[in-house]
C-alpha atoms as a PDB file:
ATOM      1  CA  UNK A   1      84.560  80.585 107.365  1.00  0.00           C
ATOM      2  CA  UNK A   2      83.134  81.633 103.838  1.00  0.00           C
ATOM      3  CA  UNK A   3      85.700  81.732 100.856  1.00  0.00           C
ATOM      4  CA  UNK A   4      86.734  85.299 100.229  1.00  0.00           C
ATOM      5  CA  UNK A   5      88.094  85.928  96.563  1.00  0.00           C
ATOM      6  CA  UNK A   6      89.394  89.691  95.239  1.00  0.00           C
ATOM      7  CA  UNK A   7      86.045  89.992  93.772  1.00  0.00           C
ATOM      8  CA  UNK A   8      84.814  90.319  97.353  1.00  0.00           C
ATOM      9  CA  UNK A   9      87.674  93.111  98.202  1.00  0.00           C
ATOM     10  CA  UNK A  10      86.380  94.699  94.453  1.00  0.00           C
ATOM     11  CA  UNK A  11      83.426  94.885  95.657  1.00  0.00           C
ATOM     12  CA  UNK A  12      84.666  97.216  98.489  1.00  0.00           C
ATOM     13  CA  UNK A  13      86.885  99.121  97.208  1.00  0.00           C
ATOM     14  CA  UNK A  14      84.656 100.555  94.350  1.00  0.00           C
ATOM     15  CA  UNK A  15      81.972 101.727  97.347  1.00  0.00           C
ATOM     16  CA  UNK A  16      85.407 104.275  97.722  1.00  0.00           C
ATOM     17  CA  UNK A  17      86.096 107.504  96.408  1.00  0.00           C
ATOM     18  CA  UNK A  18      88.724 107.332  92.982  1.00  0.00           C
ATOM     19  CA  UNK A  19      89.120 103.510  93.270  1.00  0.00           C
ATOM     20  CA  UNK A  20      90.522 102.121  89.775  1.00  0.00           C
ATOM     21  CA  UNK A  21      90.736  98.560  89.449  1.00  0.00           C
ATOM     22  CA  UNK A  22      93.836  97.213  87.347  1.00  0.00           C
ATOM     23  CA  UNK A  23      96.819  95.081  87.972  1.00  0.00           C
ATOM     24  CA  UNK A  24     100.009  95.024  89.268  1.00  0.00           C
ATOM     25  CA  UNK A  25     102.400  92.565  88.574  1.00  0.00           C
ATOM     26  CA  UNK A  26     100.045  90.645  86.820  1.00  0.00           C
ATOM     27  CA  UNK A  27      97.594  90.672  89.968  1.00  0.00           C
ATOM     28  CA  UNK A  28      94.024  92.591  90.955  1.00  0.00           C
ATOM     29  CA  UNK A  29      95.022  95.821  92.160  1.00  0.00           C
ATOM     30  CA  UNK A  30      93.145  98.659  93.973  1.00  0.00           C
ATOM     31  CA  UNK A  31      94.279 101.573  93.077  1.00  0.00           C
ATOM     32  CA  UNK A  32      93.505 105.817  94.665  1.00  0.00           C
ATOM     33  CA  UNK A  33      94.482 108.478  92.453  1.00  0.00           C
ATOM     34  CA  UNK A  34      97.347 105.885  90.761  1.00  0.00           C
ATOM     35  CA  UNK A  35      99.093 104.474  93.906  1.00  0.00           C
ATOM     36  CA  UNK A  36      97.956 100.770  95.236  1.00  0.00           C
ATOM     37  CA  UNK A  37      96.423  99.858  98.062  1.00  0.00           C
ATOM     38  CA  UNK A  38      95.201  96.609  98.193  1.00  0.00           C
ATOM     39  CA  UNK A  39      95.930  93.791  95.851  1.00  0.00           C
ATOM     40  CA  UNK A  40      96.646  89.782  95.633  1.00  0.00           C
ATOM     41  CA  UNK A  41     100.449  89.518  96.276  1.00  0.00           C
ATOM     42  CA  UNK A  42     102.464  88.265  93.413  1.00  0.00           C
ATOM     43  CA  UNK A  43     106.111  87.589  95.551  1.00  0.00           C
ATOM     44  CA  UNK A  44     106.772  83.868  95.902  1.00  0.00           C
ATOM     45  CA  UNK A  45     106.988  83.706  99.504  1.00  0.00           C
ATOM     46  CA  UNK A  46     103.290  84.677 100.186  1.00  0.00           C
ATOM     47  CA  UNK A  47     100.935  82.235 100.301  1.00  0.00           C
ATOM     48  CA  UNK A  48      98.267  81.841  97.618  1.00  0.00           C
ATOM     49  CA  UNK A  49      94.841  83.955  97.629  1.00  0.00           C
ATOM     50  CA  UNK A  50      97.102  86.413 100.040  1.00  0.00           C
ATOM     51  CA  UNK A  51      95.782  89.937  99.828  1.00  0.00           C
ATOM     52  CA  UNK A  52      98.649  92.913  99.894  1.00  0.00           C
ATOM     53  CA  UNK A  53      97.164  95.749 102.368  1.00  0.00           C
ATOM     54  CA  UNK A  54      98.802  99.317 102.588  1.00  0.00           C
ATOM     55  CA  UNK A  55      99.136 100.455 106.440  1.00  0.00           C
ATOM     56  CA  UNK A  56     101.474 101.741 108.880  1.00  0.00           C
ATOM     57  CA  UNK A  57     104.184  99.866 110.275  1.00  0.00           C
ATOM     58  CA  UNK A  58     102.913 100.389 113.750  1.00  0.00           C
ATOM     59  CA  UNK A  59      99.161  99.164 112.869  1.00  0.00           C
ATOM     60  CA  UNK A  60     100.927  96.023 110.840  1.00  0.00           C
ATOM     61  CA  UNK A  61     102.790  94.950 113.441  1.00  0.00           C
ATOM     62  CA  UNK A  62     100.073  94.736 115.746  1.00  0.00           C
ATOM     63  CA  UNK A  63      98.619  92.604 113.700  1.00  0.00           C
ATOM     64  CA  UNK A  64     100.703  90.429 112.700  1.00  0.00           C
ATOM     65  CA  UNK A  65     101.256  89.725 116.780  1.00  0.00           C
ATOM     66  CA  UNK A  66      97.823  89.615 117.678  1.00  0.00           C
ATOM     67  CA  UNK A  67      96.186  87.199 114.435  1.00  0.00           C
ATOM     68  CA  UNK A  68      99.203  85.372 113.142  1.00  0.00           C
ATOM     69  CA  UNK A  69      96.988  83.122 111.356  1.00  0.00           C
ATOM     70  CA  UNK A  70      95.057  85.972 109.458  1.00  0.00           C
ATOM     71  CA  UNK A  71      98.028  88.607 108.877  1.00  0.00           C
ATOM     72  CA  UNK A  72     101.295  87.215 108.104  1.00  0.00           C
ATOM     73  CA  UNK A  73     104.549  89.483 107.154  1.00  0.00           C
ATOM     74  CA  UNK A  74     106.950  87.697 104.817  1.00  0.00           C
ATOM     75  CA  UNK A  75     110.650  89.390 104.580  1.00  0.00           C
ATOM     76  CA  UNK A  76     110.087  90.518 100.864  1.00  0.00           C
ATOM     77  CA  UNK A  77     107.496  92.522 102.570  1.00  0.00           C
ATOM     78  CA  UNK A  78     109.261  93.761 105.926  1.00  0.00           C
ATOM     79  CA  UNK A  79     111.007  97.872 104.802  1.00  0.00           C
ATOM     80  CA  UNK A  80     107.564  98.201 103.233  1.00  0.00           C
ATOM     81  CA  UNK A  81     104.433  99.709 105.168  1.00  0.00           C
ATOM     82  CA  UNK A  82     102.250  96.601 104.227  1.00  0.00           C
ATOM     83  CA  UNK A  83     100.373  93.407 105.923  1.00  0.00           C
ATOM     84  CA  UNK A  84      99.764  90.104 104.232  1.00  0.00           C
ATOM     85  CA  UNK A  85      96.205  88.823 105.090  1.00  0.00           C
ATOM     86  CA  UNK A  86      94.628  85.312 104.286  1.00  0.00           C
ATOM     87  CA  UNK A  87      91.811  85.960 102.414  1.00  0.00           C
ATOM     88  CA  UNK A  88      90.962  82.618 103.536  1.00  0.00           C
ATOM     89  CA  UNK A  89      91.220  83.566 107.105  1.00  0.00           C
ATOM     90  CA  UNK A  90      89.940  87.092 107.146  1.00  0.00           C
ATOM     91  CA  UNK A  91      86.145  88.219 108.765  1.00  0.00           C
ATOM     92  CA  UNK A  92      83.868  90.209 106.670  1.00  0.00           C
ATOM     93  CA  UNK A  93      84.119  93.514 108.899  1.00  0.00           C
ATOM     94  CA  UNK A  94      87.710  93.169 109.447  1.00  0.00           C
ATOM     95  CA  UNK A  95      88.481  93.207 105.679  1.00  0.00           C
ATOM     96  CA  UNK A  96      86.219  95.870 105.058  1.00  0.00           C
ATOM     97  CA  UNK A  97      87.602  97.948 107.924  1.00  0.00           C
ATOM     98  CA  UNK A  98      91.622  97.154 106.128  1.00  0.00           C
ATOM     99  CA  UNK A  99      90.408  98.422 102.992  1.00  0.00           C
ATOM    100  CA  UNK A 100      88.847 101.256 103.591  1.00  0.00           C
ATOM    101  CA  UNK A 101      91.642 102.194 106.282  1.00  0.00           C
ATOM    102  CA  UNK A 102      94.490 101.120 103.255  1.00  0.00           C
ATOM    103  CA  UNK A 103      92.366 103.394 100.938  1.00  0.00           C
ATOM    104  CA  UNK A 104      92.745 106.361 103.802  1.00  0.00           C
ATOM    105  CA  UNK A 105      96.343 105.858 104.440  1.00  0.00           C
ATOM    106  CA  UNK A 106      97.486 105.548 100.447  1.00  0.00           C
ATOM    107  CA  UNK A 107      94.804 108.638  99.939  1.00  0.00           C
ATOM    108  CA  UNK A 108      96.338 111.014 102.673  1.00  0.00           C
ATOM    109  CA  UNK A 109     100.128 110.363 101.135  1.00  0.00           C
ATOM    110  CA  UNK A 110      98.645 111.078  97.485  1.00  0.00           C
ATOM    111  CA  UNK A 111      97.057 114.249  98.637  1.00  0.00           C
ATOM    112  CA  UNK A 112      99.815 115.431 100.943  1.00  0.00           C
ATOM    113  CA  UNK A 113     102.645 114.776  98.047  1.00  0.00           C
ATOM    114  CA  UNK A 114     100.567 116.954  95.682  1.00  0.00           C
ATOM    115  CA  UNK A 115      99.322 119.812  97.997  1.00  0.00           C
ATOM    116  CA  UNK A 116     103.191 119.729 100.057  1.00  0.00           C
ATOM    117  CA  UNK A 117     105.351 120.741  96.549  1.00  0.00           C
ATOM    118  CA  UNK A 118     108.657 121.751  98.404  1.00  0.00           C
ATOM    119  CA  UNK A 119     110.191 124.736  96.545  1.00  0.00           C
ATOM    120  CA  UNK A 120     112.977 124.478  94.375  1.00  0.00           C
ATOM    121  CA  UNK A 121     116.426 125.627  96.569  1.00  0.00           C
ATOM    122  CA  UNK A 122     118.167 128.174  94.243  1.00  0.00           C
ATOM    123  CA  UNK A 123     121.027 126.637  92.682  1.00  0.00           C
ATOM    124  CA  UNK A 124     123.767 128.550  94.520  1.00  0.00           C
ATOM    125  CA  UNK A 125     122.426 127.631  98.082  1.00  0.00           C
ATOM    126  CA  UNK A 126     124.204 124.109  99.089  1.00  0.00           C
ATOM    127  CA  UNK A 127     122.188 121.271 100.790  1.00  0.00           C
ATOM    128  CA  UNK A 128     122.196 120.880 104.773  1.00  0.00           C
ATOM    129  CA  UNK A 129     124.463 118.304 104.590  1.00  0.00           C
ATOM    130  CA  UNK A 130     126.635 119.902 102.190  1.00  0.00           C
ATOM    131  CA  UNK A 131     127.063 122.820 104.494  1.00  0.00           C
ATOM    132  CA  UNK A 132     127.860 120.055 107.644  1.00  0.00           C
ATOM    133  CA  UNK A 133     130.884 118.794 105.259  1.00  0.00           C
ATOM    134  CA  UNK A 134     132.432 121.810 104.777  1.00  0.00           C
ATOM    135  CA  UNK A 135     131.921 123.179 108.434  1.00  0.00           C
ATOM    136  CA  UNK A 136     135.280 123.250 110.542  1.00  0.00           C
END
């Protein structure tokens, strides 16, 4: 299997719509409209030339149990909607087809944060949970 590098996942991610490339902890980042979604993962406990790839939980997990030698999931990483993959280990189409999906899924929650503003509650109008506390 070829040798993939973050030049290769680079060269993906700027085919994408607002991709910045910077770093993040030091490491190649990807970057949508400010927020990461891919980049080389920095923690200790991943492995070296381990890419960082924004996704569901649900979509993670199912790789992680169907490729354990391509997608790992280290415990820094487990409250945290992200996969580990070997770049080492990784096909071509497949890490195309985790970028571009990590670019979606980091894209969507940009845009839906900035077109959902919640309106301010007046100030005399106590929480929902407030109210519970007080409730007899």
């Amino acid at each position: 299997m070829p040798h993939r590098s973050f030049k290769t996942v680079e060269s993906i991610g700027r085919t994408l719509p607002d991709v910045e490339v910077t770093t993040t902890w030091g490491q190649p980042t990807l970057k949508v409209r400010g927020k990461m979604f891919v980049c080389i993962a920095s923690h200790k406990s991943a492995e070296p030339d381990t890419l960082v790839v924004m996704m569901d939980f649900a979509d993670r997990d199912a790789l992680v149990e169907e490729d354990p030698d391509t997608y790992d999931l280290k415990e820094h990483y487990l409250n945290y909607p992200r996969v580990l993959v070997r770049l080492s280990r990784v096909r071509a189409d497949a890490l195309r087809d985790l970028i571009t999906g990590a670019h979606r899924f980091v894209g969507a929650r940009v845009q839906k944060k900035s077109s959902g503003r919640r309106r301010p509650r007046p100030p005399h109008t106590p929480a929902a949970s407030s109210r519970r506390l007080y409730r007899k």
